[in-house]
N, C-alpha and C. Protein backbone atom coordinates (compact mmCIF):
# COMPACT_ATOMS: atom_id res chain seq x y z
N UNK A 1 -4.09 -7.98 5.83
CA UNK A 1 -2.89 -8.20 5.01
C UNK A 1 -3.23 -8.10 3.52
N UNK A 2 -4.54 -7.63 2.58
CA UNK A 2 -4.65 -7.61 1.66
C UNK A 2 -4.01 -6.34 0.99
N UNK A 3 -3.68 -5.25 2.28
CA UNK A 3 -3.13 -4.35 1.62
C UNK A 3 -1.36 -4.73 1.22
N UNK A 4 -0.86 -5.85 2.01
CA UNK A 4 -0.14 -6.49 1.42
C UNK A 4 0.06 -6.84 0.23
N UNK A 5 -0.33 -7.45 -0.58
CA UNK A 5 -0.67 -7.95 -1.77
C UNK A 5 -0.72 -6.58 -2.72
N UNK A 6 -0.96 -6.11 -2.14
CA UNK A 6 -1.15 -4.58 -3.18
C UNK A 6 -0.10 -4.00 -3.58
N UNK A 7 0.88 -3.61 -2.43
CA UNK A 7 1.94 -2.78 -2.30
C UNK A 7 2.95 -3.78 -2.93
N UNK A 8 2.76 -4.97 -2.90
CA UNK A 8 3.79 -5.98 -3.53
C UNK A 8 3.63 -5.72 -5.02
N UNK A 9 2.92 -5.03 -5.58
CA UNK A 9 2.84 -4.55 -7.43
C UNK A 9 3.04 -2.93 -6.99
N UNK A 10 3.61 -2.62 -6.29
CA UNK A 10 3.28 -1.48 -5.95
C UNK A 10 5.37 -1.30 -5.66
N UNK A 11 6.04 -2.52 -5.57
CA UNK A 11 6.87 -2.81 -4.85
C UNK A 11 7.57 -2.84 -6.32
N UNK A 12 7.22 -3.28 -7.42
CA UNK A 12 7.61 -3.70 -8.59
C UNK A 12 8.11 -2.38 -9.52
N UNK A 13 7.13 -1.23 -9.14
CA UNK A 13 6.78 0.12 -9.20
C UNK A 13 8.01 0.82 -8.62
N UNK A 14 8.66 -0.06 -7.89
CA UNK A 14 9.76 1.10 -7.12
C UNK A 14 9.14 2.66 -6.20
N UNK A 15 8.20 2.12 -5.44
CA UNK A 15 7.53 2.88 -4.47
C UNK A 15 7.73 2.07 -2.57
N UNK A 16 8.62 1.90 -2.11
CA UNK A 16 9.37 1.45 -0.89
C UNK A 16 8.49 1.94 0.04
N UNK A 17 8.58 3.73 -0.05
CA UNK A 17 7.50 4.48 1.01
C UNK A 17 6.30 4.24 0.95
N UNK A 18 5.44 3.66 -0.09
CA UNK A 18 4.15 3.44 0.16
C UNK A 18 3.86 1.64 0.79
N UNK A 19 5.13 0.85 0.70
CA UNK A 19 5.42 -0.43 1.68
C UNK A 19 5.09 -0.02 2.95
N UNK A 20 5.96 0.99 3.38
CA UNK A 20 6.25 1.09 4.76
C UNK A 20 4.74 2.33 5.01
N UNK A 21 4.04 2.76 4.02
CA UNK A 21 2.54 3.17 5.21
C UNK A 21 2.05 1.45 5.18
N UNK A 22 1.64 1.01 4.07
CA UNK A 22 1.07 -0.37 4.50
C UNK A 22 1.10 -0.83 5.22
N UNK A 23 2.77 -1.43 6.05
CA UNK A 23 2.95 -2.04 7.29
C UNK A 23 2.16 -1.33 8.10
N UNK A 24 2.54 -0.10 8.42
CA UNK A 24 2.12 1.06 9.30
C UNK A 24 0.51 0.99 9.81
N UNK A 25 0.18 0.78 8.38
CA UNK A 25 -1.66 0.83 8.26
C UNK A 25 -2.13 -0.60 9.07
N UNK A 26 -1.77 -2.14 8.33
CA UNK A 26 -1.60 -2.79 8.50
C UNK A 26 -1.94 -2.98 10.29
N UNK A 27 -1.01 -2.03 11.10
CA UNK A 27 -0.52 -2.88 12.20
C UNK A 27 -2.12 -1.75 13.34
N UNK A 28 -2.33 -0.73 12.90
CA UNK A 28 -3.53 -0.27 12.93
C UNK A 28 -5.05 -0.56 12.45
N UNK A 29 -5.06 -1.16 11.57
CA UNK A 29 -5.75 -1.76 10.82
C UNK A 29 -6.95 -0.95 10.53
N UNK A 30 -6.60 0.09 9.83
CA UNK A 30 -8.11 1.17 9.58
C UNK A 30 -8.36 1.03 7.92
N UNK A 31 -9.39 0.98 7.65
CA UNK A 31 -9.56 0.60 6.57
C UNK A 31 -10.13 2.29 5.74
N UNK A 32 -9.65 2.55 6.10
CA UNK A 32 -10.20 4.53 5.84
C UNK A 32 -8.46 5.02 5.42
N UNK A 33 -7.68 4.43 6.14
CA UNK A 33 -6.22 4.90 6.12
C UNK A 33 -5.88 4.27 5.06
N UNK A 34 -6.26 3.03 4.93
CA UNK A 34 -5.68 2.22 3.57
C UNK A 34 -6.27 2.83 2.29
N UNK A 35 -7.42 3.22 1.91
CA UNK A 35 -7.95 3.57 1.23
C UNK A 35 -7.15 5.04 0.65
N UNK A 36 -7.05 5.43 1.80
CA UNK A 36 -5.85 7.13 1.54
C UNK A 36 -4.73 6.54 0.74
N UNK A 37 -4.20 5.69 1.66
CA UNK A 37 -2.74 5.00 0.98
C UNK A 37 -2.61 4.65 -0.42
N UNK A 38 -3.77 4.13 -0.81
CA UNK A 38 -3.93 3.25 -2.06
C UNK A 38 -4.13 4.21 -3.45
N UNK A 39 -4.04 5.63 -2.59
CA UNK A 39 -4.48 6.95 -3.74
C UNK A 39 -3.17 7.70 -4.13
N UNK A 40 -2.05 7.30 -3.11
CA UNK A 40 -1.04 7.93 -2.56
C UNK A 40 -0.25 6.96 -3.63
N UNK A 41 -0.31 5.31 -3.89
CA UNK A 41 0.58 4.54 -4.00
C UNK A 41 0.31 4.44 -5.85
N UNK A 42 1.32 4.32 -6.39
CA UNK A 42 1.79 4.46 -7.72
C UNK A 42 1.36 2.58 -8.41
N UNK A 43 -0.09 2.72 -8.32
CA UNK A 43 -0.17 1.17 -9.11
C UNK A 43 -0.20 0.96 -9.57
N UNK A 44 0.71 0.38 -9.94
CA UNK A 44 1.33 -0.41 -12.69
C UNK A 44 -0.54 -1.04 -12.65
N UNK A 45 -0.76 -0.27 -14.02
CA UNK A 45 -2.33 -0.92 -14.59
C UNK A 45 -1.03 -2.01 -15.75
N UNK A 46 -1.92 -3.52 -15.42
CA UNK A 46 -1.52 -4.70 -16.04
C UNK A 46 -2.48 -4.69 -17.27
């Protein structure tokens, strides 16, 4: 669920579709897929 936490600033971003690979990833739990995702997902630098 840490990729949780991610997509939730990611959520702020107005990126919905990169929520729903998370769940997706999430319920698979590959840590190779998340890593793809996280390249894919639009993350606000704070």
């Amino acid at each position: 669920l840490r990729c949780f936490v991610v997509y939730r600033r990611a959520l702020n971003n107005d990126s919905a579709s990169s929520f729903l690979d998370c769940v997706l990833i999430s319920s698979t739990t590959d840590r190779i897929s998340i890593g793809e995702s996280l390249q894919k997902a639009p993350v606000p630098s704070i």
